[in-house]
N, C-alpha and C. Protein backbone atom coordinates (compact mmCIF):
# COMPACT_ATOMS: atom_id res chain seq x y z
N UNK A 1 1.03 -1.95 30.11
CA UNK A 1 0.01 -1.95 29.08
C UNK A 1 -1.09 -2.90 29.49
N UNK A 2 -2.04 -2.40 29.22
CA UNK A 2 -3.43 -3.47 29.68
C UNK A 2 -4.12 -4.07 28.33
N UNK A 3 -3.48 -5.14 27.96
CA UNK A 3 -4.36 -5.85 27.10
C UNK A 3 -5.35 -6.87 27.27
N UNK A 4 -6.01 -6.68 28.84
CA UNK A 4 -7.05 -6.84 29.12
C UNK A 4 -8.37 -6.97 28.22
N UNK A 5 -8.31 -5.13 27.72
CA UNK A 5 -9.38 -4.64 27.33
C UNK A 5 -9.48 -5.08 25.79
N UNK A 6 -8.40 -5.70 25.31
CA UNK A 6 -8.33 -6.32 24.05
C UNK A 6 -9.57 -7.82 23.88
N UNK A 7 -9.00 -8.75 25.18
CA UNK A 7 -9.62 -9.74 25.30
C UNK A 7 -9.04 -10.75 24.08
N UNK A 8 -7.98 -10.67 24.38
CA UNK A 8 -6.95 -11.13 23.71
C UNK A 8 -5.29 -11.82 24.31
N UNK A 9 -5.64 -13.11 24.34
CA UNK A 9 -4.25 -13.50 25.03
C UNK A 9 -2.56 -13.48 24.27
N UNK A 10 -1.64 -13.49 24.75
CA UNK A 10 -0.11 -13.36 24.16
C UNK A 10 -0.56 -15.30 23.57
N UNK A 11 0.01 -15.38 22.60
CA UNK A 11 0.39 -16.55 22.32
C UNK A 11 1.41 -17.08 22.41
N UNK A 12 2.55 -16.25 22.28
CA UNK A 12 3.89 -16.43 23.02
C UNK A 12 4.88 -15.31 23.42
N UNK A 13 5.61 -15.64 24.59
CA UNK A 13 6.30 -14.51 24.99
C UNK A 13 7.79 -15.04 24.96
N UNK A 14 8.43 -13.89 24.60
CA UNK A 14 10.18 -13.80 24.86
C UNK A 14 10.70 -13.28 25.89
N UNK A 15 11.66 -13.29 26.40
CA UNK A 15 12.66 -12.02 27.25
C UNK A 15 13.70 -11.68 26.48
N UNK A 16 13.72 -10.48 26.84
CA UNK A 16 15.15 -10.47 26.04
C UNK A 16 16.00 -9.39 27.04
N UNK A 17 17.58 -9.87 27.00
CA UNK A 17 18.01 -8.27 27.63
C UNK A 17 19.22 -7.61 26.45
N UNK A 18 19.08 -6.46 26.22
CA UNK A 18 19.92 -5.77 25.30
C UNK A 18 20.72 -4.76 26.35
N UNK A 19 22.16 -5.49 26.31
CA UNK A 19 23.15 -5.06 27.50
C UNK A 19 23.70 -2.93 27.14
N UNK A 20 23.30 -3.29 25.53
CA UNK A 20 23.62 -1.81 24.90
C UNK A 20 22.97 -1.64 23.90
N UNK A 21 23.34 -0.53 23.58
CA UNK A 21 22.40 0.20 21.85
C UNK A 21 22.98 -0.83 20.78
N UNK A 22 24.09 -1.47 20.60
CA UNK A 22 24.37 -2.39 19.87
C UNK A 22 23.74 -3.80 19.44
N UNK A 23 23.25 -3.91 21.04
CA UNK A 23 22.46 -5.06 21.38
C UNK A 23 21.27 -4.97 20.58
N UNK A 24 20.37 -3.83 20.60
CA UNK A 24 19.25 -3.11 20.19
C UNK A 24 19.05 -3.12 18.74
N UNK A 25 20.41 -2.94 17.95
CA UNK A 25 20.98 -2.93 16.68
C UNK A 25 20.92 -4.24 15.78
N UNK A 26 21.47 -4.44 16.57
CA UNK A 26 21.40 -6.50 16.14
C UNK A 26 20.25 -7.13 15.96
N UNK A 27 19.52 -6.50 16.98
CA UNK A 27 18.56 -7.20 16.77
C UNK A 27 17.42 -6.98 16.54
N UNK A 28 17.09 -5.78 15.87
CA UNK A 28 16.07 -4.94 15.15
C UNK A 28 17.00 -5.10 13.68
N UNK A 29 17.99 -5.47 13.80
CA UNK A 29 18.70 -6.21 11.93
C UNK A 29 17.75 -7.60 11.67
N UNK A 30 17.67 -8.45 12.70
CA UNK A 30 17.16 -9.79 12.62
C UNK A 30 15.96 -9.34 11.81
N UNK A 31 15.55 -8.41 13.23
CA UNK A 31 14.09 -8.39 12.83
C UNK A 31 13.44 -8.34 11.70
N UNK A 32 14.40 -7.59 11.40
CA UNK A 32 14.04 -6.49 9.52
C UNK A 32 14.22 -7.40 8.52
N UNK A 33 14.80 -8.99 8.62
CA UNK A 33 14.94 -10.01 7.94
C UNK A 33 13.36 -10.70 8.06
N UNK A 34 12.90 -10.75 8.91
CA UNK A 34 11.59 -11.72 8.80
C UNK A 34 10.22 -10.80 7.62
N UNK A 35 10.32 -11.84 6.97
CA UNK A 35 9.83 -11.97 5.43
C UNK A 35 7.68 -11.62 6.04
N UNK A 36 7.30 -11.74 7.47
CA UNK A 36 6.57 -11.11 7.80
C UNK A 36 6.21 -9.81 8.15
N UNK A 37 6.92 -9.06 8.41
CA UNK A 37 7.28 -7.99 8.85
C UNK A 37 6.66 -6.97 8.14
N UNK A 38 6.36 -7.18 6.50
CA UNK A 38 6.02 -6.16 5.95
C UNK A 38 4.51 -5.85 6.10
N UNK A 39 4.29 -6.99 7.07
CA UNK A 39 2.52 -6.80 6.77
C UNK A 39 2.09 -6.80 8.36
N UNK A 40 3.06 -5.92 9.25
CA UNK A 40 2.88 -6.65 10.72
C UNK A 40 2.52 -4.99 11.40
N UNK A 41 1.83 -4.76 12.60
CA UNK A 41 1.55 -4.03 13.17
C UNK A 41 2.53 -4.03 14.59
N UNK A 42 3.43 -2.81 15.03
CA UNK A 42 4.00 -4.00 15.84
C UNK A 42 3.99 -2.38 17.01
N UNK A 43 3.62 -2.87 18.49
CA UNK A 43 3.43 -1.35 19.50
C UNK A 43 4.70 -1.86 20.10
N UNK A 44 5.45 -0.68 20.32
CA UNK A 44 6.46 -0.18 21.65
C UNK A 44 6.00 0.20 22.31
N UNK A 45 6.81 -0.07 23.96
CA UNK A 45 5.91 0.47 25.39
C UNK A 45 7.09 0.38 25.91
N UNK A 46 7.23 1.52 26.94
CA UNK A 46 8.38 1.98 27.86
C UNK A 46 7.62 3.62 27.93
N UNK A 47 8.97 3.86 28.99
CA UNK A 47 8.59 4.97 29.91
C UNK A 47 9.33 6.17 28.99
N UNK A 48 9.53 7.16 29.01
CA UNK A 48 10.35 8.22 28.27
C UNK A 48 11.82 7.82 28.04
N UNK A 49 12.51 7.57 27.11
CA UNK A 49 13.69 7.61 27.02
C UNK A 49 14.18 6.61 27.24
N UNK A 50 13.32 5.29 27.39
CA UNK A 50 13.04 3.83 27.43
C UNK A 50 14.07 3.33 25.76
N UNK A 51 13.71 3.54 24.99
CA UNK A 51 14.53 3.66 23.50
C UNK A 51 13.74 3.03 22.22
N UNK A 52 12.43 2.71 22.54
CA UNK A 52 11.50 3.06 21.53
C UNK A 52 11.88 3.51 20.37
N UNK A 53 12.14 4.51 20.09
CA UNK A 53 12.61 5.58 18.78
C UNK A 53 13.64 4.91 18.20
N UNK A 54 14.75 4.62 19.12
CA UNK A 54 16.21 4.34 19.09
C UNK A 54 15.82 2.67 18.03
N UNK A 55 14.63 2.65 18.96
CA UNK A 55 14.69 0.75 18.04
C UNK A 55 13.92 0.78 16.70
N UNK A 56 12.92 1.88 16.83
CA UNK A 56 12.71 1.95 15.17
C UNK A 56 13.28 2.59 14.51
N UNK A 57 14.37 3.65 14.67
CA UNK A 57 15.14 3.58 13.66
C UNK A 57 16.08 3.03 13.59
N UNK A 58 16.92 1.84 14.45
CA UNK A 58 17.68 0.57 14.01
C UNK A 58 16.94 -0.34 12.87
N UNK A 59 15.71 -0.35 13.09
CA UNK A 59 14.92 -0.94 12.28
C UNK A 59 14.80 -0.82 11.03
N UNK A 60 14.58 0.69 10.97
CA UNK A 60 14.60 1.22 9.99
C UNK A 60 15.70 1.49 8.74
N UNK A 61 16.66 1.90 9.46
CA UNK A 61 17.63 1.45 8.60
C UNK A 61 18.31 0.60 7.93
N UNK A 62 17.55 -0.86 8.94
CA UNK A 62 18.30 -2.39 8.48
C UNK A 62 17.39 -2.49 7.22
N UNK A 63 15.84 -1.95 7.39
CA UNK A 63 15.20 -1.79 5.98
C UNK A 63 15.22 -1.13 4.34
N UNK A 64 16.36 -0.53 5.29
CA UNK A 64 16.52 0.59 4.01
C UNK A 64 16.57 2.11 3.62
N UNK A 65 16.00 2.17 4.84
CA UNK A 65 15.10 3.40 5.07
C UNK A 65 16.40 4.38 4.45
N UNK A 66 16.03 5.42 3.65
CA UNK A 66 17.21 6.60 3.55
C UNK A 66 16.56 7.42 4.30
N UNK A 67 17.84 9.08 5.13
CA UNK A 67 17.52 9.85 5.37
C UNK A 67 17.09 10.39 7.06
N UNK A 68 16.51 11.24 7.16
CA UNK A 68 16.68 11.56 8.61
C UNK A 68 15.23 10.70 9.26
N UNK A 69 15.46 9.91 10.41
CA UNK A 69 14.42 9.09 10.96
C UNK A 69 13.89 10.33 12.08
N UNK A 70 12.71 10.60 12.26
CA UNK A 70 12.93 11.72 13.64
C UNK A 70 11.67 10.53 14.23
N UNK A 71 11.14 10.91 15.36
CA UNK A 71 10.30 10.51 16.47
C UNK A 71 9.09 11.25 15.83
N UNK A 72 7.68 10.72 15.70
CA UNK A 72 6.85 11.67 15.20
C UNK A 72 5.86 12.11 16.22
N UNK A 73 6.05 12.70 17.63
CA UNK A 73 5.98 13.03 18.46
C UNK A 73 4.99 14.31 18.20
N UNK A 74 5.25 15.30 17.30
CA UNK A 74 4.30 16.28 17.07
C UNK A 74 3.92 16.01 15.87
N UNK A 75 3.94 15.49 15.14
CA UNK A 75 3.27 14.72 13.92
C UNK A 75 2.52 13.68 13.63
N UNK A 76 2.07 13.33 14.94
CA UNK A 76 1.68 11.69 15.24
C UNK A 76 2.22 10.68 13.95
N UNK A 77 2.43 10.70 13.05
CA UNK A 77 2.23 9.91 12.44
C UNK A 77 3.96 10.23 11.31
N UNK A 78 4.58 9.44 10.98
CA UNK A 78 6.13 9.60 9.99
C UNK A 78 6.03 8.63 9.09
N UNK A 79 6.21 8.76 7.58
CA UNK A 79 5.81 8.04 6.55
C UNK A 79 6.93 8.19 6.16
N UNK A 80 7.14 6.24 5.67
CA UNK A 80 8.68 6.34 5.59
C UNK A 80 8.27 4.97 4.17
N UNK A 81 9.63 4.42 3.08
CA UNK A 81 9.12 3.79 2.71
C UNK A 81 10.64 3.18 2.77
N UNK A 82 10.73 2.03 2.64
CA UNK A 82 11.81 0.95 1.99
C UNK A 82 11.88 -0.07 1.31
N UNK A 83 12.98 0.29 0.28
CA UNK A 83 12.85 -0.54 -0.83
C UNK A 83 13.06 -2.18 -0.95
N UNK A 84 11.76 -2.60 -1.81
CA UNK A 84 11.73 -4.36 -1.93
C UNK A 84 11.56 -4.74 -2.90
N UNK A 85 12.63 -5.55 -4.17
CA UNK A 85 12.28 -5.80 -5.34
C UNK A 85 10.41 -6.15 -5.79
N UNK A 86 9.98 -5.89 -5.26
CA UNK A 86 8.33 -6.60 -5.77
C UNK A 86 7.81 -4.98 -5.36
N UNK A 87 8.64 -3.88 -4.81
CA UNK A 87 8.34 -2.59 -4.92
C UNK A 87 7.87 -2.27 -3.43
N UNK A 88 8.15 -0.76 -3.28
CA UNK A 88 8.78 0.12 -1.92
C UNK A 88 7.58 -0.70 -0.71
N UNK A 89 7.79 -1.01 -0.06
CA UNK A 89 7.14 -1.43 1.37
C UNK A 89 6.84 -0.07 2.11
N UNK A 90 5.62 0.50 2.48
CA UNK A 90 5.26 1.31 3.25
C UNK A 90 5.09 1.18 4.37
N UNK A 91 5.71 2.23 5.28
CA UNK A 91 5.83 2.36 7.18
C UNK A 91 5.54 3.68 7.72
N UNK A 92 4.29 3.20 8.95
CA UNK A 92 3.80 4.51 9.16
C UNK A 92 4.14 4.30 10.58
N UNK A 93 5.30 5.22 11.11
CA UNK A 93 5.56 5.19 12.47
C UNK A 93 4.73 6.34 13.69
N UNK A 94 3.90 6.00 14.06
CA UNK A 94 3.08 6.55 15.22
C UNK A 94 3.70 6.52 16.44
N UNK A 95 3.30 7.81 16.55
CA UNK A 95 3.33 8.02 18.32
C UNK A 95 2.30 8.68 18.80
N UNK A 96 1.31 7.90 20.11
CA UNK A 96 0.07 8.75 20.59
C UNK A 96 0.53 9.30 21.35
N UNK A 97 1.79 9.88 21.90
CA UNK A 97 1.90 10.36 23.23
C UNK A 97 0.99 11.42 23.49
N UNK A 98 0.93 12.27 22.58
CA UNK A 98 -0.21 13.64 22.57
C UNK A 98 -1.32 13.30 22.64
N UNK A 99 -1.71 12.10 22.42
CA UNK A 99 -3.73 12.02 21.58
C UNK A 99 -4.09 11.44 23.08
N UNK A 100 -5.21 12.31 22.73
CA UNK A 100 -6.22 12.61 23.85
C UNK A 100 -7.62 12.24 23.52
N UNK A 101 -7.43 12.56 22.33
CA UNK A 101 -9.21 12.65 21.79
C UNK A 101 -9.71 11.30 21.00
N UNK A 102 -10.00 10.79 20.47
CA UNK A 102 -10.00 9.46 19.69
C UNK A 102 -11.02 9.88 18.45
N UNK A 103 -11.54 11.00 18.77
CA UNK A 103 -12.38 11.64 17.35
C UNK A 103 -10.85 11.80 16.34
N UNK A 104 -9.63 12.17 17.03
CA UNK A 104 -9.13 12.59 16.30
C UNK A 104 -8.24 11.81 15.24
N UNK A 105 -8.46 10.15 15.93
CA UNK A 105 -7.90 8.93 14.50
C UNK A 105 -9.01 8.72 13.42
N UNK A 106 -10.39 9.31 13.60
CA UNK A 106 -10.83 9.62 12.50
C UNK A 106 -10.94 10.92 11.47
N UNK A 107 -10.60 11.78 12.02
CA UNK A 107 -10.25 13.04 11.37
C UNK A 107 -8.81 12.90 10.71
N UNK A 108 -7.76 12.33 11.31
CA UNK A 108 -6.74 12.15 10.78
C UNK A 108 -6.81 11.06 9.73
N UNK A 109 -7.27 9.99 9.60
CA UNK A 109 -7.49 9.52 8.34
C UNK A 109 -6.57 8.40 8.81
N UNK A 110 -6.37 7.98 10.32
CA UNK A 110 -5.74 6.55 10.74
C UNK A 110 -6.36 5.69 10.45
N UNK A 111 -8.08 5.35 10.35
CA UNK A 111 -8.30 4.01 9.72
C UNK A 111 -7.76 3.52 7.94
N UNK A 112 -7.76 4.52 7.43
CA UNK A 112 -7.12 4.25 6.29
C UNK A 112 -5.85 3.55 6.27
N UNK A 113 -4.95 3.95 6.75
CA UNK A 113 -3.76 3.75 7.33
C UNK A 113 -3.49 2.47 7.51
N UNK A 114 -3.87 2.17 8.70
CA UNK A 114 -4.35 0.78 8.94
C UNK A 114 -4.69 -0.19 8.43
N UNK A 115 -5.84 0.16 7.22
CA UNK A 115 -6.42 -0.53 6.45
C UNK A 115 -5.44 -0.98 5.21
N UNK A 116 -4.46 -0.10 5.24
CA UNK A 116 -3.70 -0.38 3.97
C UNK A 116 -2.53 -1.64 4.25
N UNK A 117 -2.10 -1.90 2.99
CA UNK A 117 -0.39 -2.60 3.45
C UNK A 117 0.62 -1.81 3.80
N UNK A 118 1.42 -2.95 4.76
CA UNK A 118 2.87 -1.90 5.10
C UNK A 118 2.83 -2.32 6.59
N UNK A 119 3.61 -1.91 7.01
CA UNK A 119 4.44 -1.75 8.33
C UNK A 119 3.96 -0.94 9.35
N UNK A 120 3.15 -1.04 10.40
CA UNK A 120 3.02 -0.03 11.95
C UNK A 120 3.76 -0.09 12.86
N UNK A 121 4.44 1.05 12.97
CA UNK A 121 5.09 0.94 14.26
C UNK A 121 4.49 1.94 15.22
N UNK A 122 4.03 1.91 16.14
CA UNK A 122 3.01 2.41 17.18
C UNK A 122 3.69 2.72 18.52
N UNK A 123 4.53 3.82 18.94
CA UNK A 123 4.44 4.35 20.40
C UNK A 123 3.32 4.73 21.18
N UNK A 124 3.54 4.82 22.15
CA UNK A 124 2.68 5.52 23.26
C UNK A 124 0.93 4.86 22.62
N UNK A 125 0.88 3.15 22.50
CA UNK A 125 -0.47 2.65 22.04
C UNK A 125 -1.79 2.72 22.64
N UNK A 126 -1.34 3.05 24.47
CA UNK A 126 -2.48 2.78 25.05
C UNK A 126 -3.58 4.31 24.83
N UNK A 127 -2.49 5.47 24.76
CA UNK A 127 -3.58 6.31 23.94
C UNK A 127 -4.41 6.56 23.32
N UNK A 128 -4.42 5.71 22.40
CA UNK A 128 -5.30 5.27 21.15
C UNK A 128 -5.86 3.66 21.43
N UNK A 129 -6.03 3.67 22.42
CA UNK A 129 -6.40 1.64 22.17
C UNK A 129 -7.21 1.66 21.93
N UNK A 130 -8.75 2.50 21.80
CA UNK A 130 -9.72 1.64 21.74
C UNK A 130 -9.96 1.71 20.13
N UNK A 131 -8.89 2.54 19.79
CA UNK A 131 -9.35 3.19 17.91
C UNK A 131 -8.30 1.56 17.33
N UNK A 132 -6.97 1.22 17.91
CA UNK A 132 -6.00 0.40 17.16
C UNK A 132 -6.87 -0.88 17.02
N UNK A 133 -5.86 -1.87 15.95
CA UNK A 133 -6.09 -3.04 15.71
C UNK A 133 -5.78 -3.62 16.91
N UNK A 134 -5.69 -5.02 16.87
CA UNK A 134 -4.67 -6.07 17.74
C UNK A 134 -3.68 -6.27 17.02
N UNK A 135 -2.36 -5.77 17.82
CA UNK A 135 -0.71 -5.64 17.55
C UNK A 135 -0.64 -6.92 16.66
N UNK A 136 0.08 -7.37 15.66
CA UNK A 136 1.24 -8.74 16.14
C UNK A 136 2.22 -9.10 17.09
N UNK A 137 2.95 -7.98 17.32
CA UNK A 137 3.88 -8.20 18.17
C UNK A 137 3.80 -6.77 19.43
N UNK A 138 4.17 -6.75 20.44
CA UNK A 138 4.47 -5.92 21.51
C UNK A 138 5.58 -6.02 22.12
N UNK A 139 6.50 -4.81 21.80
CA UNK A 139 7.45 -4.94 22.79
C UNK A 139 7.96 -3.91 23.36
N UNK A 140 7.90 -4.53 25.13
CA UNK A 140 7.96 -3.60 26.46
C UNK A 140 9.02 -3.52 26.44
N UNK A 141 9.78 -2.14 26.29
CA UNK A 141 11.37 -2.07 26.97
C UNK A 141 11.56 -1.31 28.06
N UNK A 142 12.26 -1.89 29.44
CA UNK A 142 12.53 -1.36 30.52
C UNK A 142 13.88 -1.14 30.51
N UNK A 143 14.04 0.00 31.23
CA UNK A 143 16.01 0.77 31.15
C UNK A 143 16.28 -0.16 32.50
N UNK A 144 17.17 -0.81 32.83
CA UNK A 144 18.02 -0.98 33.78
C UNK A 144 19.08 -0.29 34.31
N UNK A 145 19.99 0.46 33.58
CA UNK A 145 20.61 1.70 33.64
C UNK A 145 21.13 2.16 32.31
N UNK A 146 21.80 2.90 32.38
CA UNK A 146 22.61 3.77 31.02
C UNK A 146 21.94 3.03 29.94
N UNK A 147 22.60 1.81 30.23
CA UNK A 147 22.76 1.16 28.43
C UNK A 147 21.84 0.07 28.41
N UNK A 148 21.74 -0.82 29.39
CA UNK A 148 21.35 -2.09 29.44
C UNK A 148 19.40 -1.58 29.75
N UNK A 149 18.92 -2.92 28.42
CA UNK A 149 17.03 -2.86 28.56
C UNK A 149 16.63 -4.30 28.99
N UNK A 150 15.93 -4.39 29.99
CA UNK A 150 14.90 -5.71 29.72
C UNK A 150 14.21 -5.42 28.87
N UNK A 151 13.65 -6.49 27.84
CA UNK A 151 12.39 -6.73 27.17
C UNK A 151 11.70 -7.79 26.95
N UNK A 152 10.40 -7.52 26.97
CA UNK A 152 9.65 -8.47 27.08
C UNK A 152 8.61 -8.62 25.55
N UNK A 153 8.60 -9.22 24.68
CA UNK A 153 8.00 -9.47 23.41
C UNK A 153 6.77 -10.32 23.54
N UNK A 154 5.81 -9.81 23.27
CA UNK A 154 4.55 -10.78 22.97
C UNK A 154 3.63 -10.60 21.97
N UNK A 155 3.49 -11.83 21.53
CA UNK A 155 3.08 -12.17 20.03
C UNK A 155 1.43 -12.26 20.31
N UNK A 156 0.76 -11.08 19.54
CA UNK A 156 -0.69 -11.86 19.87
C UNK A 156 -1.41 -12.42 18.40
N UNK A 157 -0.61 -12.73 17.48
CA UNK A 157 -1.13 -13.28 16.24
C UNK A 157 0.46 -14.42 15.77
N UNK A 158 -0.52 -14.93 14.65
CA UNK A 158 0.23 -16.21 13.80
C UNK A 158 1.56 -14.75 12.84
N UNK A 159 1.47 -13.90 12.48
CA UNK A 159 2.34 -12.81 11.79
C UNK A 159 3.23 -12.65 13.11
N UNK A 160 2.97 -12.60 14.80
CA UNK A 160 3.52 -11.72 15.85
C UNK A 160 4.41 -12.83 16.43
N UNK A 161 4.17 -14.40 16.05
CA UNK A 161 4.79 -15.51 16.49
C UNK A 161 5.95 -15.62 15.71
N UNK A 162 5.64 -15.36 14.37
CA UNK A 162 7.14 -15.23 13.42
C UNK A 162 7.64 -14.46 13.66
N UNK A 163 7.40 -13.29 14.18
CA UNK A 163 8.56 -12.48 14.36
C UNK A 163 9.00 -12.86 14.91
N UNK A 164 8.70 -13.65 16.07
CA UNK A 164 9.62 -13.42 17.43
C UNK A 164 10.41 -14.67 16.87
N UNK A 165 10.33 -15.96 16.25
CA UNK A 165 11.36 -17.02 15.80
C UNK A 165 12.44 -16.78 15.30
């Protein structure tokens, strides 16, 4: 990912390695505990089958989420909500893998989106970079084999630093 073109530095970075999908589990549970989260923009990056999907819907479910999670791959966009006594937290899980055009995050009605409260979770970001915000958080997952991911987390806001604590 080139966040070059952001002009925007990491403020802090993690490693992490998740030896299995369990690993992945655990710790997209943590995640779903930080009391920032509901207001955080956060991009996945990996190669196909990297487990992206796999980690937002671990995520998702530690939130609450009921029901079938799919990849929104031909839908760009999956609207999901989970419940929070002060009332439902909204999550709009993106994937640009398809987008080509950037007329087309204004026809689709993504600045709205954006503009609102709730939760982003963003695949395939560099598609769309020049239309997105700046992330809070980014995280690169590389397959090592079968089961086991490097990852690398970087925080480019004061919301993207709590997560990662």
């Amino acid at each position: 990912m080139n966040h070059d073109a952001l002009i925007v530095e990491s403020l802090q970075l993690k490693n992490l390695v998740w030896p299995n999908e369990n690993a992945t589990q655990v710790w997209a549970t943590a995640l779903a505990t930080s009391a920032t989260l509901d207001y955080a923009t956060i991009e996945l990056h990996g190669a196909l089958g990297a487990g992206k999907t796999t980690l937002v819907r671990h995520l998702l479910r530690a939130l609450g989420v009921q029901g079938r999670i799919k990849s929104p791959s031909y839908a760009v966009v999956e609207p999901h909500s989970a419940p929070r006594p002060q009332g439902d937290l909204s999550i709009s899980h993106f994937d640009f893998y398809r987008f080509t055009d950037p007329r087309e995050w204004e026809d689709a009605g993504f600045r709205e989106i954006f503009a609102a409260p709730g939760l982003k979770l963003i695949e395939w970001a560099d598609n769309a970079r020049t239309a997105l915000p700046v992330p809070d958080l980014a995280i690169h997952i590389k397959v090592e084999n079968d089961d086991s991911r490097t990852v690398m987390l970087h925080a480019y806001t004061p919301v993207g630093q709590t997560l990662l604590a």
